[in-house]
C-alpha atoms as a PDB file:
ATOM      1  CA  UNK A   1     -61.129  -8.950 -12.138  1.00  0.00           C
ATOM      2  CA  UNK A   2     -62.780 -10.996 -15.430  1.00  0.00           C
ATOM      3  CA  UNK A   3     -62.586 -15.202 -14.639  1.00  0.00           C
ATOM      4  CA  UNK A   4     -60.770 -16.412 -17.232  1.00  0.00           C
ATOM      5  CA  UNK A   5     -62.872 -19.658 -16.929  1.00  0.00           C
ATOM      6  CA  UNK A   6     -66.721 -18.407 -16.764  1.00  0.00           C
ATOM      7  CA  UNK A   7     -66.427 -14.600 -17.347  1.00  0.00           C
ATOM      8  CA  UNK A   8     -67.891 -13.784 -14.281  1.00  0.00           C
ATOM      9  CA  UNK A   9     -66.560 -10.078 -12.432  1.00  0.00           C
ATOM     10  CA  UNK A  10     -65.689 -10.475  -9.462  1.00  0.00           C
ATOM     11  CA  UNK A  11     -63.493  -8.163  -7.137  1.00  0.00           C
ATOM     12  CA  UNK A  12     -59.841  -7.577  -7.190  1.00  0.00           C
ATOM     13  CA  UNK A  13     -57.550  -9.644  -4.875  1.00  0.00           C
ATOM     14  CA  UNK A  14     -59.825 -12.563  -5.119  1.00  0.00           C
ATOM     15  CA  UNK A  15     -57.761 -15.917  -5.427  1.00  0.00           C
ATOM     16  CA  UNK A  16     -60.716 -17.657  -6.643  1.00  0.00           C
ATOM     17  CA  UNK A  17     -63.622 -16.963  -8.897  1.00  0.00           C
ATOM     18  CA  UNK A  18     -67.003 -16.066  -6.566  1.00  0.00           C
ATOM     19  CA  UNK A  19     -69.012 -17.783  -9.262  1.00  0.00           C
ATOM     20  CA  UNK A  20     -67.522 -20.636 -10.421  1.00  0.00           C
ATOM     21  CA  UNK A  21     -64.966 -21.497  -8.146  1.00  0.00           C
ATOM     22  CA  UNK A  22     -61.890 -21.105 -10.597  1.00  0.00           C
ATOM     23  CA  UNK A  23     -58.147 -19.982  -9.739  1.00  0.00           C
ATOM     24  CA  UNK A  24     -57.011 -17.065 -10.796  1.00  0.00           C
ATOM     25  CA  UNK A  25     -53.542 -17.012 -11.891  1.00  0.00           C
ATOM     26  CA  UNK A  26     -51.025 -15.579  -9.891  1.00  0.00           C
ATOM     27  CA  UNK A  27     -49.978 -11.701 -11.028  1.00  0.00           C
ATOM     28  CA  UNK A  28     -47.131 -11.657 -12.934  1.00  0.00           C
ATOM     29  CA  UNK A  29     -43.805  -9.984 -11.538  1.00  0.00           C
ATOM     30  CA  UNK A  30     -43.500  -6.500 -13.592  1.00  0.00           C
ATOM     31  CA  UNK A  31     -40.645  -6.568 -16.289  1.00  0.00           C
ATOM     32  CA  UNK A  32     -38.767  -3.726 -17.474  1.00  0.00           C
ATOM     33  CA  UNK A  33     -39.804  -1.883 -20.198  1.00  0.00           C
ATOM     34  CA  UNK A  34     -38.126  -2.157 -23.610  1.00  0.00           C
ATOM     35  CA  UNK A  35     -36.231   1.074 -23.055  1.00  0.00           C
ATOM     36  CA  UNK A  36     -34.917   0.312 -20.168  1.00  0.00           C
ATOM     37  CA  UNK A  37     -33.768  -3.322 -20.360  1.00  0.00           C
ATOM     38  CA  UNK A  38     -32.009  -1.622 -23.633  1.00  0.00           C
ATOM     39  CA  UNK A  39     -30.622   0.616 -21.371  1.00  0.00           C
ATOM     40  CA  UNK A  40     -29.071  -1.539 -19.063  1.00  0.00           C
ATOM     41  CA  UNK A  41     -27.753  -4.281 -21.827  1.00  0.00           C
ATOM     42  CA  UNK A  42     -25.775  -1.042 -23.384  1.00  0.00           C
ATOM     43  CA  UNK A  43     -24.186  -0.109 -19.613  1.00  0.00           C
ATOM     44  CA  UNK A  44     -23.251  -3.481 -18.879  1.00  0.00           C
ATOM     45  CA  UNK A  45     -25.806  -3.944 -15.223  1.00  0.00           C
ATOM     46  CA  UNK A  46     -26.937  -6.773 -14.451  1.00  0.00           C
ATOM     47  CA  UNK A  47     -29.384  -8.065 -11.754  1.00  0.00           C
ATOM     48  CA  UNK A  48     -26.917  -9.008  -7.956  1.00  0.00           C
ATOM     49  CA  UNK A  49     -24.220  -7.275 -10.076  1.00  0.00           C
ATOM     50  CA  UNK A  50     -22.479  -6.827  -6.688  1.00  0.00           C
ATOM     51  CA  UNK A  51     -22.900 -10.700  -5.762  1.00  0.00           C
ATOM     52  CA  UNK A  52     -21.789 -11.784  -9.382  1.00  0.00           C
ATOM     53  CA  UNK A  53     -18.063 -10.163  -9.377  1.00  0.00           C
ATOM     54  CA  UNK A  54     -17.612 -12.010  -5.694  1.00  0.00           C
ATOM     55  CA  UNK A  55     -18.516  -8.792  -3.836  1.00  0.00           C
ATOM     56  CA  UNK A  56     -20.979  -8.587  -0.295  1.00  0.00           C
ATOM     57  CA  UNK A  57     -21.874  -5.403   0.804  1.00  0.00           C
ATOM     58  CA  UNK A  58     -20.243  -3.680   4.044  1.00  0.00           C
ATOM     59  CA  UNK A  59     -17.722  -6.960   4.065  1.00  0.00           C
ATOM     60  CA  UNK A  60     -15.371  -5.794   1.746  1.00  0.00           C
ATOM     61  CA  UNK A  61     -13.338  -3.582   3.678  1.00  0.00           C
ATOM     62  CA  UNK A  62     -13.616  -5.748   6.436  1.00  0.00           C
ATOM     63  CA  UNK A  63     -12.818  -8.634   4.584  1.00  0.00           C
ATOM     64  CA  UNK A  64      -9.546  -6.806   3.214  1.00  0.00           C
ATOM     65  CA  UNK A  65      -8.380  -5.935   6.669  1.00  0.00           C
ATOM     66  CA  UNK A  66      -8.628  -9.382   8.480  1.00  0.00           C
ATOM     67  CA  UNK A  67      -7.029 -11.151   5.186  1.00  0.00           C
ATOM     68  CA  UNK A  68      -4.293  -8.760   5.527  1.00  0.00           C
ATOM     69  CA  UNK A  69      -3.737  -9.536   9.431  1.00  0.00           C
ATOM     70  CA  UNK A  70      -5.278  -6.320  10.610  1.00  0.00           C
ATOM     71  CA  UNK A  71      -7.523  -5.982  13.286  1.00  0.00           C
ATOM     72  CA  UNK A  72      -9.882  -3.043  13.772  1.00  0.00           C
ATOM     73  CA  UNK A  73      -9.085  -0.932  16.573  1.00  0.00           C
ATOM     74  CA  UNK A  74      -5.491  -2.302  16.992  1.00  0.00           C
ATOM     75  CA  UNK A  75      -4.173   0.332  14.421  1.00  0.00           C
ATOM     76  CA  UNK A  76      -4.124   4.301  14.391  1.00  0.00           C
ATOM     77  CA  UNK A  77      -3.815   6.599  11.809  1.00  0.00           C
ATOM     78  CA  UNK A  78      -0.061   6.450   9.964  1.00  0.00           C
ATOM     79  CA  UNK A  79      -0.348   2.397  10.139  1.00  0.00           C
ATOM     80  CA  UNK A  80       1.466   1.735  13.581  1.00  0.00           C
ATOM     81  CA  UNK A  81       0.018   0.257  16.627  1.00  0.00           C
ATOM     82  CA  UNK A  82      -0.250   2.071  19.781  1.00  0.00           C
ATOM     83  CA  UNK A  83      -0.127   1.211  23.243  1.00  0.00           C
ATOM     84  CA  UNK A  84       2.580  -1.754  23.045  1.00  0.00           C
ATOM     85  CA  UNK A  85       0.496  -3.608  20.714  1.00  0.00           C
ATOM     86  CA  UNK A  86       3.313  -4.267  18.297  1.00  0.00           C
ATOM     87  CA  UNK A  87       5.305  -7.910  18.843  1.00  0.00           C
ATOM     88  CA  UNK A  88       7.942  -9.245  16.614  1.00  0.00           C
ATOM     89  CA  UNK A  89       9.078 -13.176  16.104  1.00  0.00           C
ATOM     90  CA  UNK A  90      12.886 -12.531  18.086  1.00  0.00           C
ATOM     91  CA  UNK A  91      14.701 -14.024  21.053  1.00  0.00           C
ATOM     92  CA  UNK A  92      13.953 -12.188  24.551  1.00  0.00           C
ATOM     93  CA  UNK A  93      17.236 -12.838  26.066  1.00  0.00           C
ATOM     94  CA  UNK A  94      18.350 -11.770  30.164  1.00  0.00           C
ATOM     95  CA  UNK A  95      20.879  -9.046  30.292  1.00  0.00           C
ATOM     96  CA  UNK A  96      22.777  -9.933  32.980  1.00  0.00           C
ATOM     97  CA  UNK A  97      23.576 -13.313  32.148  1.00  0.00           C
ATOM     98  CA  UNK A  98      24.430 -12.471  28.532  1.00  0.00           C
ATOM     99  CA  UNK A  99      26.832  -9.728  30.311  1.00  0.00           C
ATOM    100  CA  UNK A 100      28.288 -12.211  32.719  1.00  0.00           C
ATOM    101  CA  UNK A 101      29.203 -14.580  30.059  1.00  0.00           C
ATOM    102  CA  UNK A 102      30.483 -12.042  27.196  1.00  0.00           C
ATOM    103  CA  UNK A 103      32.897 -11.352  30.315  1.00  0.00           C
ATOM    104  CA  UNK A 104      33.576 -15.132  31.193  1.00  0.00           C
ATOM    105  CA  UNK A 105      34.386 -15.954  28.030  1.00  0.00           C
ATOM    106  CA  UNK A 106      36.414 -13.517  27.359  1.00  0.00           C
ATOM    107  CA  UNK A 107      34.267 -11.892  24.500  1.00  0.00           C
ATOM    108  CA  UNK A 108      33.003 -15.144  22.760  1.00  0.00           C
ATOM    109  CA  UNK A 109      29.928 -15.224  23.742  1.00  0.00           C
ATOM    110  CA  UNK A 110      30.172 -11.134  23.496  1.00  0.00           C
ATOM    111  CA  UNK A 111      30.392 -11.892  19.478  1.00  0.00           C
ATOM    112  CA  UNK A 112      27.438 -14.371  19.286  1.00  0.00           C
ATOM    113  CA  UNK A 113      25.341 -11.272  21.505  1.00  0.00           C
ATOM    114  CA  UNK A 114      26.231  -8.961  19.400  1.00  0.00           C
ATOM    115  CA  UNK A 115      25.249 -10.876  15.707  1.00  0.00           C
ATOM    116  CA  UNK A 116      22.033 -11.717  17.514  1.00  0.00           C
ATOM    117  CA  UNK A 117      21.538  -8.030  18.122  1.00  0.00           C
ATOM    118  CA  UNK A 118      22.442  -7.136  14.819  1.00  0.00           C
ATOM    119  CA  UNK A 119      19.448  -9.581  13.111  1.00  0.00           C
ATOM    120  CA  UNK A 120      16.767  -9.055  16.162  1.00  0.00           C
ATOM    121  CA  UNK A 121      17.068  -5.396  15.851  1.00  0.00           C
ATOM    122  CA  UNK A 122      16.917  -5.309  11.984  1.00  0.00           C
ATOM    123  CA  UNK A 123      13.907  -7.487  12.672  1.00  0.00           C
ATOM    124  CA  UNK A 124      11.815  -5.304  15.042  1.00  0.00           C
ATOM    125  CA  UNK A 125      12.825  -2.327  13.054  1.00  0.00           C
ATOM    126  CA  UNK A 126      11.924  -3.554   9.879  1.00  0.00           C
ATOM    127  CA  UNK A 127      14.911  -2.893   8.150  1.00  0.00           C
ATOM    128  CA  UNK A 128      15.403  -6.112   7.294  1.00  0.00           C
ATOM    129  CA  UNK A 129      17.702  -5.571   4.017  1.00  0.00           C
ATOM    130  CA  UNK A 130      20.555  -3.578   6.547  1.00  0.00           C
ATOM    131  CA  UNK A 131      23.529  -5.449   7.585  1.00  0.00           C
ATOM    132  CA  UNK A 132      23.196  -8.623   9.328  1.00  0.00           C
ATOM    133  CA  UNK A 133      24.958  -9.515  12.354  1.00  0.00           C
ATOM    134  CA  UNK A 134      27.339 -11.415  11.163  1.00  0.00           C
ATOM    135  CA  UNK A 135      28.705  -9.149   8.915  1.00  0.00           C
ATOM    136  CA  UNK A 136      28.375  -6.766  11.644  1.00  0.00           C
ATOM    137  CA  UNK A 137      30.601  -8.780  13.291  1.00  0.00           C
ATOM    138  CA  UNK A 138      33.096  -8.793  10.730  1.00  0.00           C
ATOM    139  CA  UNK A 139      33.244  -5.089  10.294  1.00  0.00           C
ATOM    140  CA  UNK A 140      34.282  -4.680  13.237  1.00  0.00           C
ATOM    141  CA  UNK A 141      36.641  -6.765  13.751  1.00  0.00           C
ATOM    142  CA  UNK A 142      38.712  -5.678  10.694  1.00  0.00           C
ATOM    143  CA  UNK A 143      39.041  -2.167  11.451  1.00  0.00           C
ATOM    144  CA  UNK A 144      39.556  -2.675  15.343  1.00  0.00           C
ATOM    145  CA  UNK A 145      35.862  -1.785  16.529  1.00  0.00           C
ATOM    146  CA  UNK A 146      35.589   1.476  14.496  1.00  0.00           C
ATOM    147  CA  UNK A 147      32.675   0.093  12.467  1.00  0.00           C
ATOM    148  CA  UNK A 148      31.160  -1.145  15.641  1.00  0.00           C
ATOM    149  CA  UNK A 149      31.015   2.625  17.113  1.00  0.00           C
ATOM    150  CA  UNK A 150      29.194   3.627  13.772  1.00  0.00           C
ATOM    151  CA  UNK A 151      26.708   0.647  13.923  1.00  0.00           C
ATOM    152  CA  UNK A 152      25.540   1.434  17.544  1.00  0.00           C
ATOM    153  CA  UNK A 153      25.111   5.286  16.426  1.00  0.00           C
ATOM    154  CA  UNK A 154      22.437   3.387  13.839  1.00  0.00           C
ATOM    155  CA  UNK A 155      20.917   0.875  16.454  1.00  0.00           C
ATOM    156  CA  UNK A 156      20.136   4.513  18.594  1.00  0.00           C
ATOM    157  CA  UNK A 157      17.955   5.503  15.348  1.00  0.00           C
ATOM    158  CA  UNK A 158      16.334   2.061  15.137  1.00  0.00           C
ATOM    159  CA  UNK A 159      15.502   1.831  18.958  1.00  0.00           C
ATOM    160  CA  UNK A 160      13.753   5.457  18.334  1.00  0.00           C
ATOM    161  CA  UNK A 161      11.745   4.013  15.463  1.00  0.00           C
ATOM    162  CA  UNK A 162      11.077   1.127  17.881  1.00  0.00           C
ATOM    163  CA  UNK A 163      10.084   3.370  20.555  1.00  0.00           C
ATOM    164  CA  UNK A 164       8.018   6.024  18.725  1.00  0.00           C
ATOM    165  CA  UNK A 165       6.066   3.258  16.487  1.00  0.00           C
ATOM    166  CA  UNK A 166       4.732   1.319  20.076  1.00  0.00           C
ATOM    167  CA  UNK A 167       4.451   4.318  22.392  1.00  0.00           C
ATOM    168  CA  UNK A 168       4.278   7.212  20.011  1.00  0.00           C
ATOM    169  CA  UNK A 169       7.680   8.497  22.243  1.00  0.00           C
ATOM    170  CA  UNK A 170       9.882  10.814  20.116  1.00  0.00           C
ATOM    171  CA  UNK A 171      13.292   9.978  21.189  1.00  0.00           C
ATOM    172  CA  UNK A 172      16.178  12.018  19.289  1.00  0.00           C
ATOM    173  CA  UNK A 173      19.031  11.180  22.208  1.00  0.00           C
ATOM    174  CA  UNK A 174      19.342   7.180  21.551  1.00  0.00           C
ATOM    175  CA  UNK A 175      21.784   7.475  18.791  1.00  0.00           C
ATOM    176  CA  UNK A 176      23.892  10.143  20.432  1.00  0.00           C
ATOM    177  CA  UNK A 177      24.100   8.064  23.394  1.00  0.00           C
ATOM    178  CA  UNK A 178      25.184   5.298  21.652  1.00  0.00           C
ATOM    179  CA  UNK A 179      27.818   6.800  19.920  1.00  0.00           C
ATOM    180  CA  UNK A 180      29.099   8.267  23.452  1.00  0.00           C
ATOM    181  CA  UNK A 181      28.915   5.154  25.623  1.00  0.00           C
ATOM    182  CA  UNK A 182      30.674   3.775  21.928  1.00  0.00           C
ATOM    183  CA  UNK A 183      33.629   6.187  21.612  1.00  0.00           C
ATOM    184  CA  UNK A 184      34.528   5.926  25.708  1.00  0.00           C
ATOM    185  CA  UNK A 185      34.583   1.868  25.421  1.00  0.00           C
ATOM    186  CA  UNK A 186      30.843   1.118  26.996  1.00  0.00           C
ATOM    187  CA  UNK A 187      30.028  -1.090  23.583  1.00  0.00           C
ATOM    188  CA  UNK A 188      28.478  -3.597  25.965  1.00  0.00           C
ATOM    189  CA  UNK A 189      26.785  -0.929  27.948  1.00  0.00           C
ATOM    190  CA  UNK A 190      24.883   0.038  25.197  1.00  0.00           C
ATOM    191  CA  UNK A 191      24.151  -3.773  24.055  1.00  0.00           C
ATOM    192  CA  UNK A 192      22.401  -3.849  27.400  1.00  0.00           C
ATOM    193  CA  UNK A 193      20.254  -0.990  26.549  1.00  0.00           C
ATOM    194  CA  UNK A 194      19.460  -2.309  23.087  1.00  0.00           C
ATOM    195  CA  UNK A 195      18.537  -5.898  24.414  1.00  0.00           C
ATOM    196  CA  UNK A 196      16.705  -3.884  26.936  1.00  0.00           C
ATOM    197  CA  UNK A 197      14.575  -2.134  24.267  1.00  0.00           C
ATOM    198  CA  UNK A 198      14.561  -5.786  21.906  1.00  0.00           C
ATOM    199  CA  UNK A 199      12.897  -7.432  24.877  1.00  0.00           C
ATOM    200  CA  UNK A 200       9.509  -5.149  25.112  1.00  0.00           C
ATOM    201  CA  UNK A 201       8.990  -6.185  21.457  1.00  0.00           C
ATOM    202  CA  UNK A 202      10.115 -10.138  21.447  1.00  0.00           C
ATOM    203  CA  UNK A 203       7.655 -12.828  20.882  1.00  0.00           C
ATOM    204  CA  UNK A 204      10.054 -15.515  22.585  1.00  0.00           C
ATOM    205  CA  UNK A 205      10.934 -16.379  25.739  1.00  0.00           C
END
């Protein structure tokens, strides 16, 4: 190493000249060569090219998952929870009160249960753009409770989808079941069983 000040030569890695006492300059960070800074001008890279378009490394799938409310572990493969993980925003309500005053009031209240069943169950199943209770309701009052036998044949598929998305359960009898207890007059039997199945899912209590 030549001292820029005196000429003297001293050894490399020397921060200061053995003769006359000088600095030496710090080394200068290598720079690309021609051909390659040409290179990577043409190909569009950039130095942090990562950090620059908002990116951090191993946090964007992470960062995905919690932004979309998932949390790792709490999902298996096909994108439903196991193990009674799943909870949906509807009313737990007790069954043998609601039964007591359907009966009470001589169906009144029987009406309200059964709109409220209509919308919670739509919730929990997701099939949000079915039906809603109150026209639910309505069906079935204008053609004397006929529409109301073919609605609980569909709440026995949407309890199944219930029941196989928390507990991975394949149940292929609800809907038959439904329709039975239906046809030989059990319609509040089977809002029992529904409410039954609506409470291991509700949020509120």
């Amino acid at each position: 190493m030549i001292c820029p000040k005196c000429g003297a030569n001293c050894p490399d890695g020397y921060k200061f000249c053995a003769n006359c006492g000088a600095p030496f300059s710090a080394p200068q960070q290598e720079q690309p060569n021609q051909a390659q800074q040409d290179f990577n001008r043409q190909n569009g890279y950039q130095q942090n090219n990562y950090q620059q378009n908002g990116y951090q490394q191993n946090n964007g799938w992470q960062n995905g998952y919690q932004q979309n409310g998932y949390q790792q572990n709490n999902y298996q493969p096909g994108g439903f929870p196991q193990g009674g993980h799943y909870r949906v925003q509807i009313q737990s309500r007790d069954i043998a009160i609601s039964i007591i005053l359907s009966l009470v009031t001589c169906g009144i209240y029987g009406i309200y249960w059964l709109i409220r069943l209509a919308d919670d169950l739509n919730i929990a199943s997701g099939r949000t753009n079915d039906p809603s209770g109150g026209m639910v309701a309505l069906l079935t009052f204008v053609t004397c409770g006929i529409y109301g036998i073919y609605w609980a044949y569909k709440a026995g598929e949407k309890v199944a989808y219930i029941k196989n998305r928390n507990t991975g359960e394949v149940d292929t009898s609800c809907a038959t079941l439904y329709l039975i207890i239906s046809l030989v007059g059990g319609s509040i039997v089977v809002w029992a069983l529904i409410q039954s199945e609506l409470n291991k899912v509700a949020t509120l209590h």
